[in-house]
PDB file of N, CA and C in Angstrom:
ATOM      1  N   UNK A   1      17.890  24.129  17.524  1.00  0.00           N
ATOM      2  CA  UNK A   1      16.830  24.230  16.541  1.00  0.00           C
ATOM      3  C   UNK A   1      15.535  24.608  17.249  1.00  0.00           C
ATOM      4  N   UNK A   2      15.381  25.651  16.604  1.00  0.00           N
ATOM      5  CA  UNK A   2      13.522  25.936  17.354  1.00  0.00           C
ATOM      6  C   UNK A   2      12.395  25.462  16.412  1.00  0.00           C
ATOM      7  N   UNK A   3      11.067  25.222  17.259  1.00  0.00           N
ATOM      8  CA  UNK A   3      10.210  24.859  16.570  1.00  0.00           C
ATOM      9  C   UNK A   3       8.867  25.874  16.723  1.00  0.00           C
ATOM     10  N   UNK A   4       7.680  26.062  15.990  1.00  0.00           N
ATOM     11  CA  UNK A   4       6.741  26.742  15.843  1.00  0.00           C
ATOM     12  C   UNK A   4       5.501  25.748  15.720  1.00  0.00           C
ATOM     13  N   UNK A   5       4.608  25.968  16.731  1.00  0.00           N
ATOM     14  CA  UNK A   5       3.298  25.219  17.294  1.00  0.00           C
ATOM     15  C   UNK A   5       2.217  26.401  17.080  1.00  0.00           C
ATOM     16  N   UNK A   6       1.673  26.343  15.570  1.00  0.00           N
ATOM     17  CA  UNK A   6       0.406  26.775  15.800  1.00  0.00           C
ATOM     18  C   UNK A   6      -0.696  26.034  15.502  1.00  0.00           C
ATOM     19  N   UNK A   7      -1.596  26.766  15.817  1.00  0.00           N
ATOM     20  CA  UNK A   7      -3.101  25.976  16.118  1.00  0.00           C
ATOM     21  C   UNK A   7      -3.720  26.150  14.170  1.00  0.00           C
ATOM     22  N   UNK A   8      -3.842  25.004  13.960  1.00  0.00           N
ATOM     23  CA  UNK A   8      -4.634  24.694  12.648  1.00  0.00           C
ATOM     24  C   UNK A   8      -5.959  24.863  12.483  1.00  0.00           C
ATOM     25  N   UNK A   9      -6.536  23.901  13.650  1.00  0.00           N
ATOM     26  CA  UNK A   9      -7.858  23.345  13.226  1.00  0.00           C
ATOM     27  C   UNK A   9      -8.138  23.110  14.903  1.00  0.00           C
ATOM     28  N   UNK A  10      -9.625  23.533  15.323  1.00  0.00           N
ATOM     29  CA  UNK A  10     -10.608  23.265  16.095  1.00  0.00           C
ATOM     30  C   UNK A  10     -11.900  22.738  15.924  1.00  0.00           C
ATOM     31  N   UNK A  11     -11.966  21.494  16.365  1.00  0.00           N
ATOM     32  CA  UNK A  11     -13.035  20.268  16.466  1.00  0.00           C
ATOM     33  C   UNK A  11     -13.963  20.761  18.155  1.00  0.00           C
ATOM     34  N   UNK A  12     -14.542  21.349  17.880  1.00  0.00           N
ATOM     35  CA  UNK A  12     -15.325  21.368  19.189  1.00  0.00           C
ATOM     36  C   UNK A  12     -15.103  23.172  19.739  1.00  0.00           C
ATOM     37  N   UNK A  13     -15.032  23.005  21.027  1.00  0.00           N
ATOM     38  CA  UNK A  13     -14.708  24.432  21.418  1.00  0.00           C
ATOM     39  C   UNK A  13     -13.684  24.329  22.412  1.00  0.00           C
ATOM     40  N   UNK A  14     -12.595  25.253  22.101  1.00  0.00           N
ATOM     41  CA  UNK A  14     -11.658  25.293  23.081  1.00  0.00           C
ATOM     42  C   UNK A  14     -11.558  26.607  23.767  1.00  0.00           C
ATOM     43  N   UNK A  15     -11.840  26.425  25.557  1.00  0.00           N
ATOM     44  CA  UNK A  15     -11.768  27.587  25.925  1.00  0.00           C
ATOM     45  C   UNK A  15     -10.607  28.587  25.962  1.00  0.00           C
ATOM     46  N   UNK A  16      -9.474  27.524  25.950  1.00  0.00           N
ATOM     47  CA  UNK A  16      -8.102  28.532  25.669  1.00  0.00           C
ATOM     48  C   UNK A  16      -7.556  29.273  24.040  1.00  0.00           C
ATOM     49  N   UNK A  17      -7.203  28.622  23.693  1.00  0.00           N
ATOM     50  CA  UNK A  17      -6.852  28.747  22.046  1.00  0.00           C
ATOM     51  C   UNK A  17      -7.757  28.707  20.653  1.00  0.00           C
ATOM     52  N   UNK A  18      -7.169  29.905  19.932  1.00  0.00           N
ATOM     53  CA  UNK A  18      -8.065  30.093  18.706  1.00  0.00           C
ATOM     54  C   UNK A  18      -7.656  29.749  17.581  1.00  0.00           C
ATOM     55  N   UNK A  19      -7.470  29.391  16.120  1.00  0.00           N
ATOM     56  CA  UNK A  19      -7.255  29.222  15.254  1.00  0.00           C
ATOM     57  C   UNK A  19      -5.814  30.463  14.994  1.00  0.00           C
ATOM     58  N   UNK A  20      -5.058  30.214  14.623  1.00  0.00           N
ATOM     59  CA  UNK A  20      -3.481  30.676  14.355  1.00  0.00           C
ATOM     60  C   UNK A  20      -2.727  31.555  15.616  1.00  0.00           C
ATOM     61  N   UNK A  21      -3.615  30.577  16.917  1.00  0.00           N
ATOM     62  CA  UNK A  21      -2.424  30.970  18.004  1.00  0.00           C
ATOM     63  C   UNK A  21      -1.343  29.854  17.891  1.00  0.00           C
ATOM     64  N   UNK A  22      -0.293  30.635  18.544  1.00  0.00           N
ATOM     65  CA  UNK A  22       1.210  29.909  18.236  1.00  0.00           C
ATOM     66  C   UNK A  22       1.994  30.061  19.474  1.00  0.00           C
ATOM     67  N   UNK A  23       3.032  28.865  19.697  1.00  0.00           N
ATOM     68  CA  UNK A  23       3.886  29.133  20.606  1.00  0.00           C
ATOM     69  C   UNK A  23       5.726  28.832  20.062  1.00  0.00           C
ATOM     70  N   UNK A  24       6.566  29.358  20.704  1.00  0.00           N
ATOM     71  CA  UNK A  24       8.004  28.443  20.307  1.00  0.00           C
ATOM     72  C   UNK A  24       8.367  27.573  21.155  1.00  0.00           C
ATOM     73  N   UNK A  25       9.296  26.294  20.823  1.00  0.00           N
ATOM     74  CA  UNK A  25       9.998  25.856  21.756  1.00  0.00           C
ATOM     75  C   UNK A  25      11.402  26.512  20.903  1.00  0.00           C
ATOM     76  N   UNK A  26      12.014  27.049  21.892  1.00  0.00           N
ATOM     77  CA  UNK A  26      13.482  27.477  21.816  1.00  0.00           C
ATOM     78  C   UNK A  26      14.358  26.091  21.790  1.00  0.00           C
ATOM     79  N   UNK A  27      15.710  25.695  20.916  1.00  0.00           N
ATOM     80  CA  UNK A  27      16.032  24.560  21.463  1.00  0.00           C
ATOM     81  C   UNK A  27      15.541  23.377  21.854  1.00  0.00           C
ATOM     82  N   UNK A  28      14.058  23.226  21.103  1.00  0.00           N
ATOM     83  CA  UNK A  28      13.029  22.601  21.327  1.00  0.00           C
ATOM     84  C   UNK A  28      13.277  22.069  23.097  1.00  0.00           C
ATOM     85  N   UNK A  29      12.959  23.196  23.759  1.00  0.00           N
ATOM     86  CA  UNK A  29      12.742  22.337  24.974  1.00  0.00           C
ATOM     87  C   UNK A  29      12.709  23.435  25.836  1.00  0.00           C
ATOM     88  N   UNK A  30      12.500  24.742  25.463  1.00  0.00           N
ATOM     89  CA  UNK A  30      12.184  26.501  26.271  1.00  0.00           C
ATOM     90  C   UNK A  30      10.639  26.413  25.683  1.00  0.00           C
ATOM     91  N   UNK A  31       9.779  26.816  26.314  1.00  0.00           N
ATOM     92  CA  UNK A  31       8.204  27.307  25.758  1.00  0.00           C
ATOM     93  C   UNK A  31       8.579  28.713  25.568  1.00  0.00           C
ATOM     94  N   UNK A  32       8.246  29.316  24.564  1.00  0.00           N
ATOM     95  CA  UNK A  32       8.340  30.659  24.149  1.00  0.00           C
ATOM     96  C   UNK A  32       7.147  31.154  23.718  1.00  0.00           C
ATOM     97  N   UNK A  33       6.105  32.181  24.667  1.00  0.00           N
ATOM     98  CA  UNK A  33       4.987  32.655  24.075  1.00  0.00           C
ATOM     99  C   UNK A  33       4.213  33.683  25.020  1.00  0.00           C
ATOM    100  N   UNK A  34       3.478  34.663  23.763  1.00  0.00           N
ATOM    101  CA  UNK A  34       3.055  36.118  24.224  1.00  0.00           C
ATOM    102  C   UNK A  34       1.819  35.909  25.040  1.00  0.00           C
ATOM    103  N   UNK A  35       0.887  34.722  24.428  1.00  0.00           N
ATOM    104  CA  UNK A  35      -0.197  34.083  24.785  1.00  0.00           C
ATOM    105  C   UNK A  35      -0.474  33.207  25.814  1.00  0.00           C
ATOM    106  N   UNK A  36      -1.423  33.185  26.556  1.00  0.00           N
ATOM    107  CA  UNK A  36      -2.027  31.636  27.434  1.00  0.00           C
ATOM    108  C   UNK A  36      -1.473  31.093  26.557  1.00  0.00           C
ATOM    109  N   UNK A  37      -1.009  29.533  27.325  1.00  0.00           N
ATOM    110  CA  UNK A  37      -0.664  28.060  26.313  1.00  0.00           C
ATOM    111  C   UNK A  37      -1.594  26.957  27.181  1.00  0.00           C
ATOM    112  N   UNK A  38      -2.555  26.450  26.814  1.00  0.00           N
ATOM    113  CA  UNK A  38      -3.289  25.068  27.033  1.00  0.00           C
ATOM    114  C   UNK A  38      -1.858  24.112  28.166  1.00  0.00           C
ATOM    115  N   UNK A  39      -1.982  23.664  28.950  1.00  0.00           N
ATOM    116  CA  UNK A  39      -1.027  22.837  29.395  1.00  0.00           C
ATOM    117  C   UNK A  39      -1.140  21.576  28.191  1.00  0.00           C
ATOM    118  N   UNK A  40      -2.408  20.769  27.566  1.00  0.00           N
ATOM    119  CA  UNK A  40      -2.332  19.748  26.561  1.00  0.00           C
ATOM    120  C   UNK A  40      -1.113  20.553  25.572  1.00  0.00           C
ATOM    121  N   UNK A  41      -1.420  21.907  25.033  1.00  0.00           N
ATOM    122  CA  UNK A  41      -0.166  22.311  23.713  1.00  0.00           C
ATOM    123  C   UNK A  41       1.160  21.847  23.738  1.00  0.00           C
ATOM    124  N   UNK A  42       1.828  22.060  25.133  1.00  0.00           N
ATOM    125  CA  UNK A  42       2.954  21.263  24.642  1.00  0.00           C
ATOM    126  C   UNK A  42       3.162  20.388  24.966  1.00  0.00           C
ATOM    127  N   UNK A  43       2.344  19.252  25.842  1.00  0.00           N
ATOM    128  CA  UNK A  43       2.269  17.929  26.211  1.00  0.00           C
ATOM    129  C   UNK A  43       1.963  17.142  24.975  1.00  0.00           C
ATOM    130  N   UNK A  44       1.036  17.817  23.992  1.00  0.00           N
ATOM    131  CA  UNK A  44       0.827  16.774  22.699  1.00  0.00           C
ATOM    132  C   UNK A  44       1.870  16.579  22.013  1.00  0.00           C
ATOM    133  N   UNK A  45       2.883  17.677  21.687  1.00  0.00           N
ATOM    134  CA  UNK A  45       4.105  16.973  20.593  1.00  0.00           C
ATOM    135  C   UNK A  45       5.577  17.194  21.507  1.00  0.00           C
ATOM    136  N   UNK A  46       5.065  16.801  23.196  1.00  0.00           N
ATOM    137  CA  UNK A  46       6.060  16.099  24.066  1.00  0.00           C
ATOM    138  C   UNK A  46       6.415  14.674  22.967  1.00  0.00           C
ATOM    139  N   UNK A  47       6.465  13.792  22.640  1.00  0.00           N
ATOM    140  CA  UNK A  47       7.311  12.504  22.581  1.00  0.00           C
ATOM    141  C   UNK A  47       7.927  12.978  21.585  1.00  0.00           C
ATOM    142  N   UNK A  48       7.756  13.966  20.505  1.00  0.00           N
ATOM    143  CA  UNK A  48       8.074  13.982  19.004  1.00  0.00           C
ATOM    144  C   UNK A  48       8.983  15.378  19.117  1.00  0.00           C
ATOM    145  N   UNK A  49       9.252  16.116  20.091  1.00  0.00           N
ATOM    146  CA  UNK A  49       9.639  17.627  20.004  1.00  0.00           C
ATOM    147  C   UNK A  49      11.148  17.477  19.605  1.00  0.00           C
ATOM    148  N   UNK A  50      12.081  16.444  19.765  1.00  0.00           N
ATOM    149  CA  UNK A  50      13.291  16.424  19.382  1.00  0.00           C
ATOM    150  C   UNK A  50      13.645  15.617  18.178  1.00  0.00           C
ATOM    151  N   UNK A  51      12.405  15.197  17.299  1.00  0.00           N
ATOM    152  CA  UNK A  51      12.608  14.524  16.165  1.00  0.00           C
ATOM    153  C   UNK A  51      13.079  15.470  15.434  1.00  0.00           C
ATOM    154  N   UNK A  52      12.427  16.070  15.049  1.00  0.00           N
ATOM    155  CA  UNK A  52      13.020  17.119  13.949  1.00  0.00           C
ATOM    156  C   UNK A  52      14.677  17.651  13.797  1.00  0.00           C
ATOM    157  N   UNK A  53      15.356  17.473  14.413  1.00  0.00           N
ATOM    158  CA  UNK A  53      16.635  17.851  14.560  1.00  0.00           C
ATOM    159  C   UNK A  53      17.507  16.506  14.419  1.00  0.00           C
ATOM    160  N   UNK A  54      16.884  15.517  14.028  1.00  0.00           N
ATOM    161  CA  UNK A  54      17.552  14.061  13.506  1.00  0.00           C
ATOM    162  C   UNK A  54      16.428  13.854  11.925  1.00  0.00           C
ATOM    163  N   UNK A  55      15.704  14.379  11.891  1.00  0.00           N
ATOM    164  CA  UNK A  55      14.613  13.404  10.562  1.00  0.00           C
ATOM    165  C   UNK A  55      13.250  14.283  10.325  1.00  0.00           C
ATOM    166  N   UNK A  56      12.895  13.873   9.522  1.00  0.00           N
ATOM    167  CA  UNK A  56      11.482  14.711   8.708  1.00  0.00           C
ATOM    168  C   UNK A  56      10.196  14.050   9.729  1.00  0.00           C
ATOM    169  N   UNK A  57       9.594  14.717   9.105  1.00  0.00           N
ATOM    170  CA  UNK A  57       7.745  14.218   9.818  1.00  0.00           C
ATOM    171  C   UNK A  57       7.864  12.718   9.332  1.00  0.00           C
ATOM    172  N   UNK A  58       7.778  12.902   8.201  1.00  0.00           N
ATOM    173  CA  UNK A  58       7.495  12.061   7.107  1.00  0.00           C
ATOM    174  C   UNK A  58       8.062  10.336   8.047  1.00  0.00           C
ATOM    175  N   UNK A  59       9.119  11.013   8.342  1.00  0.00           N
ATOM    176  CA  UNK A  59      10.127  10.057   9.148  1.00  0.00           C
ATOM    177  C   UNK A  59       9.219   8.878  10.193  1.00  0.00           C
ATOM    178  N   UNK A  60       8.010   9.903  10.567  1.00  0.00           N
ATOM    179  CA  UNK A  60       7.601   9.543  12.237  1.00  0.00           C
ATOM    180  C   UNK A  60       6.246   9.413  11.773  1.00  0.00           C
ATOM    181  N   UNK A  61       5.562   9.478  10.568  1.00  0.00           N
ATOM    182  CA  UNK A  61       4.191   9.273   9.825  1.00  0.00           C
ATOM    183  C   UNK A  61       3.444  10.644  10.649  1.00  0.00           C
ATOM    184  N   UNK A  62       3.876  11.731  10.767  1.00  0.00           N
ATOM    185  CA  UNK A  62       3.232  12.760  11.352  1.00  0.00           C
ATOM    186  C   UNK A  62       3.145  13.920  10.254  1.00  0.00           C
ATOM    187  N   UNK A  63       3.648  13.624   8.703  1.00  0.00           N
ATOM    188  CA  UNK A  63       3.582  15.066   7.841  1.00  0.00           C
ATOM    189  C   UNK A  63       2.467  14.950   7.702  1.00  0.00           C
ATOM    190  N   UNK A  64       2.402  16.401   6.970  1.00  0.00           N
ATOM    191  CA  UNK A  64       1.051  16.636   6.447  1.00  0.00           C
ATOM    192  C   UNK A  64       0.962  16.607   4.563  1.00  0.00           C
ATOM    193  N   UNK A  65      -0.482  16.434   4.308  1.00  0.00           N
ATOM    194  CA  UNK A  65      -0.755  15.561   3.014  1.00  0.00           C
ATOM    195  C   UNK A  65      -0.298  16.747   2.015  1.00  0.00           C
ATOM    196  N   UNK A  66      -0.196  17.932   2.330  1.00  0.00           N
ATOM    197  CA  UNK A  66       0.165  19.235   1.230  1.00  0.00           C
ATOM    198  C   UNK A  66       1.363  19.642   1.384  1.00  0.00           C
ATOM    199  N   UNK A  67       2.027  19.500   2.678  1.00  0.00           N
ATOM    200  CA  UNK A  67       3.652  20.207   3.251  1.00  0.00           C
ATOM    201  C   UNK A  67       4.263  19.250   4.043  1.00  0.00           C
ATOM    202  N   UNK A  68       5.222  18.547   3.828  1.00  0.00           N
ATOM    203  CA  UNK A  68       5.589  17.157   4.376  1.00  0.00           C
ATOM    204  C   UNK A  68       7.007  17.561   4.943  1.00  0.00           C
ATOM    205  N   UNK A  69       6.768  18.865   5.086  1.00  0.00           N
ATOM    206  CA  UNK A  69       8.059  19.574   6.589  1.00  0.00           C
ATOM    207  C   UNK A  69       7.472  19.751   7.711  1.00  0.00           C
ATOM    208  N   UNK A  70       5.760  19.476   7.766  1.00  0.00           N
ATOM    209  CA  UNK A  70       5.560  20.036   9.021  1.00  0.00           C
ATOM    210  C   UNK A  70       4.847  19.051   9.585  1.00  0.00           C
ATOM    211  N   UNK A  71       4.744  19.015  10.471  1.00  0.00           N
ATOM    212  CA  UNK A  71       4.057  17.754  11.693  1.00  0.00           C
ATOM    213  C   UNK A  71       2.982  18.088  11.602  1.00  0.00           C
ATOM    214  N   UNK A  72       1.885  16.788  12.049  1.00  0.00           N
ATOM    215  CA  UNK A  72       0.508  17.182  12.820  1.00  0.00           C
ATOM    216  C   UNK A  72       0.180  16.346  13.788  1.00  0.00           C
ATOM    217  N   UNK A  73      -0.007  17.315  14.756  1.00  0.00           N
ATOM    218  CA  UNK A  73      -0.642  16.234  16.285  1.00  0.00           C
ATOM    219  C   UNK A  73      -1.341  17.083  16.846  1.00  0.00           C
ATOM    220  N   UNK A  74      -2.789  16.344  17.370  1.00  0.00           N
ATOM    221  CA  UNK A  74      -3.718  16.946  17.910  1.00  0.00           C
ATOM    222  C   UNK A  74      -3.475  16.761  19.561  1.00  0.00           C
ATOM    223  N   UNK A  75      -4.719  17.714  20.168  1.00  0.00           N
ATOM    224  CA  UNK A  75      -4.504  17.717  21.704  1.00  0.00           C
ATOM    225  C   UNK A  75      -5.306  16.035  22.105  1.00  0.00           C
ATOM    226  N   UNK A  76      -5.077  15.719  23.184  1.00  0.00           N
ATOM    227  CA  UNK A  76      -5.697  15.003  24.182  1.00  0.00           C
ATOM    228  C   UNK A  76      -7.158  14.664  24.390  1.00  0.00           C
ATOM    229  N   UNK A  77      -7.767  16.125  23.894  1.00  0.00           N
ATOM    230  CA  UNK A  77      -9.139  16.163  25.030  1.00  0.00           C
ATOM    231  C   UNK A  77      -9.875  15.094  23.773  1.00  0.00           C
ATOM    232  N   UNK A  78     -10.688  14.770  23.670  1.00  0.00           N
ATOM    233  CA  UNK A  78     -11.538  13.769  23.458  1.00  0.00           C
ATOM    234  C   UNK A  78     -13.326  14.695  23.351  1.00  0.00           C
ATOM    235  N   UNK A  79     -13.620  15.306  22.410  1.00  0.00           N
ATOM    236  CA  UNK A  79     -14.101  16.192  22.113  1.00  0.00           C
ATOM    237  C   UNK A  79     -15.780  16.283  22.629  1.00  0.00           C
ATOM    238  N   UNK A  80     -15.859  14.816  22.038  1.00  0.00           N
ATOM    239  CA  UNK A  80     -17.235  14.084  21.824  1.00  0.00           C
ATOM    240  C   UNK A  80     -18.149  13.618  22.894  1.00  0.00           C
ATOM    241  N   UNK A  81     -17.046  13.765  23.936  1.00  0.00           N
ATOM    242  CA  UNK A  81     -17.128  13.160  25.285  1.00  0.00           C
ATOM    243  C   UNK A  81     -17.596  14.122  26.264  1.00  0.00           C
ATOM    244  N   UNK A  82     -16.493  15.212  25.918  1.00  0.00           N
ATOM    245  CA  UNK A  82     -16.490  16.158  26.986  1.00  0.00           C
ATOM    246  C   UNK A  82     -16.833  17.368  26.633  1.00  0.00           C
ATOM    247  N   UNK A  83     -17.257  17.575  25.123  1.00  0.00           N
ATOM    248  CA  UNK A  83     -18.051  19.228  25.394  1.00  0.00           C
ATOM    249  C   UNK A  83     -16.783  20.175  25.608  1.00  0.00           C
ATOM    250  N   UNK A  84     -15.867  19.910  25.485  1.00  0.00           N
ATOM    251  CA  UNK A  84     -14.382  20.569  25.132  1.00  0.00           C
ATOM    252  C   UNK A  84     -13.940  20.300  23.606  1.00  0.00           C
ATOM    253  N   UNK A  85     -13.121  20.726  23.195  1.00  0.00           N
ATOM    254  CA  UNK A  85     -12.665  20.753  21.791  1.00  0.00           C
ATOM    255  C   UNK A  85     -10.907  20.036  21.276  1.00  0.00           C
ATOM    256  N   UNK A  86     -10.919  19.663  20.494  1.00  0.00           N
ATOM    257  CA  UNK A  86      -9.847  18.698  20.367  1.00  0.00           C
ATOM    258  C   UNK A  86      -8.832  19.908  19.555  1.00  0.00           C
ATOM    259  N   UNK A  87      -7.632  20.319  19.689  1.00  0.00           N
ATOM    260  CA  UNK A  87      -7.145  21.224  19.165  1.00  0.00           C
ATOM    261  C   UNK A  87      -6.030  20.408  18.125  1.00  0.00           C
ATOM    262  N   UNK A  88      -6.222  20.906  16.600  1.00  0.00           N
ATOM    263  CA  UNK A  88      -5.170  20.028  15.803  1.00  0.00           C
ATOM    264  C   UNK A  88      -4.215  21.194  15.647  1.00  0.00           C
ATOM    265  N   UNK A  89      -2.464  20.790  15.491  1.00  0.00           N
ATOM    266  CA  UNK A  89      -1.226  21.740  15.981  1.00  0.00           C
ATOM    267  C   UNK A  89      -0.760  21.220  14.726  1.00  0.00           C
ATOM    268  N   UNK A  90       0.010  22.664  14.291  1.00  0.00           N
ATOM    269  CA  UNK A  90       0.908  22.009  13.062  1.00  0.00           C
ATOM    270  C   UNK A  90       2.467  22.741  13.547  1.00  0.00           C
ATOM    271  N   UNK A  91       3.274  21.774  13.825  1.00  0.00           N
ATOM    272  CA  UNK A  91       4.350  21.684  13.625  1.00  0.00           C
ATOM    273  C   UNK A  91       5.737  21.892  13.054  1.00  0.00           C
ATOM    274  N   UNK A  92       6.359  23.295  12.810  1.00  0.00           N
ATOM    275  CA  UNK A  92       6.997  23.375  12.023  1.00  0.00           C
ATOM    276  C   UNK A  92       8.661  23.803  12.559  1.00  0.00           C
ATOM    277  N   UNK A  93       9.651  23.271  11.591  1.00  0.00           N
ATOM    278  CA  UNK A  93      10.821  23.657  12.022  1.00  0.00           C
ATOM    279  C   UNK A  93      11.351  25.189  11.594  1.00  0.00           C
ATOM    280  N   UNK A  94      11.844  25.988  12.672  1.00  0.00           N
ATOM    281  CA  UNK A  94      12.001  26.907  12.367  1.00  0.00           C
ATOM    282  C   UNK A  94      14.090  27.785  12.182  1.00  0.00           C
ATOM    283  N   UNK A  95      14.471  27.580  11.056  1.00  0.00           N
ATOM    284  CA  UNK A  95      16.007  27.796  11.208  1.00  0.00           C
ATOM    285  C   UNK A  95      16.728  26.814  10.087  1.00  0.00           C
ATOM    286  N   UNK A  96      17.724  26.320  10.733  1.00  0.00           N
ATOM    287  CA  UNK A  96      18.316  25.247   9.929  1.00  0.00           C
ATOM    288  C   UNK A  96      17.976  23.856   9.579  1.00  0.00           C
ATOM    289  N   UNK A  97      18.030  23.499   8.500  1.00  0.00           N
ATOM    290  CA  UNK A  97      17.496  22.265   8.099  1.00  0.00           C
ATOM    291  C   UNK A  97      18.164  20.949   8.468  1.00  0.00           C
ATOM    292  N   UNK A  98      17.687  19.762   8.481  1.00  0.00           N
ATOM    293  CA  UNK A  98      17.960  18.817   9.495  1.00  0.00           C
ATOM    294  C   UNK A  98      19.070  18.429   9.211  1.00  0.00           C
ATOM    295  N   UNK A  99      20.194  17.854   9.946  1.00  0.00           N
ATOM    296  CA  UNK A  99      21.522  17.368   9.393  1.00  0.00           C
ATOM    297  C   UNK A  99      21.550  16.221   8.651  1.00  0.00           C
ATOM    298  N   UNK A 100      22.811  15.811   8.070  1.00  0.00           N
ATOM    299  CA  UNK A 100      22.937  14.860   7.558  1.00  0.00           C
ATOM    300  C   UNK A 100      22.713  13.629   8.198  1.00  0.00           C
ATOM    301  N   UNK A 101      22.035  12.270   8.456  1.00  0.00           N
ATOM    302  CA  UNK A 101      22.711  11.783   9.021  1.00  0.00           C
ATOM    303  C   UNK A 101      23.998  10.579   8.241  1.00  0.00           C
ATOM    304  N   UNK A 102      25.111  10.123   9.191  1.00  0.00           N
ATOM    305  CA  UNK A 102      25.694   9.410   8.231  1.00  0.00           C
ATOM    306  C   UNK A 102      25.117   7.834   7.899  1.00  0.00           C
TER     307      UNK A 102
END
């Protein structure tokens, strides 16, 4: 199952990424992308990248309030602090839909 990480929303300024850059994980666990990737991009939905292929967002309190197939997790940086920008990622599964479980 692959997944699709693009950029939603920017809180601050980020010197790498702009509003609807995107990356894949192949097999959720290949980085797939044409673009620079932030090292935070795929460290933020590191703990959650193999949920989706057992359970929904919804599952893990990570959907979102309009589309409750797709995740949201923001980057690391701490915006307020550092004069860097907090990058919010939306999450989506891309292919077959999640299995049954029994």
């Amino acid at each position: 199952m692959d997944l699709t990480v693009a950029v939603k929303e920017i809180r601050g300024r980020c010197p790498v990424h702009r509003v609807g850059d995107s990356f894949t994980l192949k097999a959720c666990y290949q980085l797939v992308s044409d673009i620079p990737v932030c090292m935070h991009a795929p460290a933020s939905p590191m703990p959650w990248y193999n949920a989706p292929r057992v359970s929904e967002p919804a599952d893990w309190g990570l959907d979102g309030k309009n589309d409750r197939t797709k995740a949201y997790i923001q980057c690391p940086d701490a915006c307020q602090y550092t004069n860097g920008g907090t990058v919010v990622f939306e999450v989506a599964r891309i292919g077959e839909p999640v299995p049954e479980l029994a």
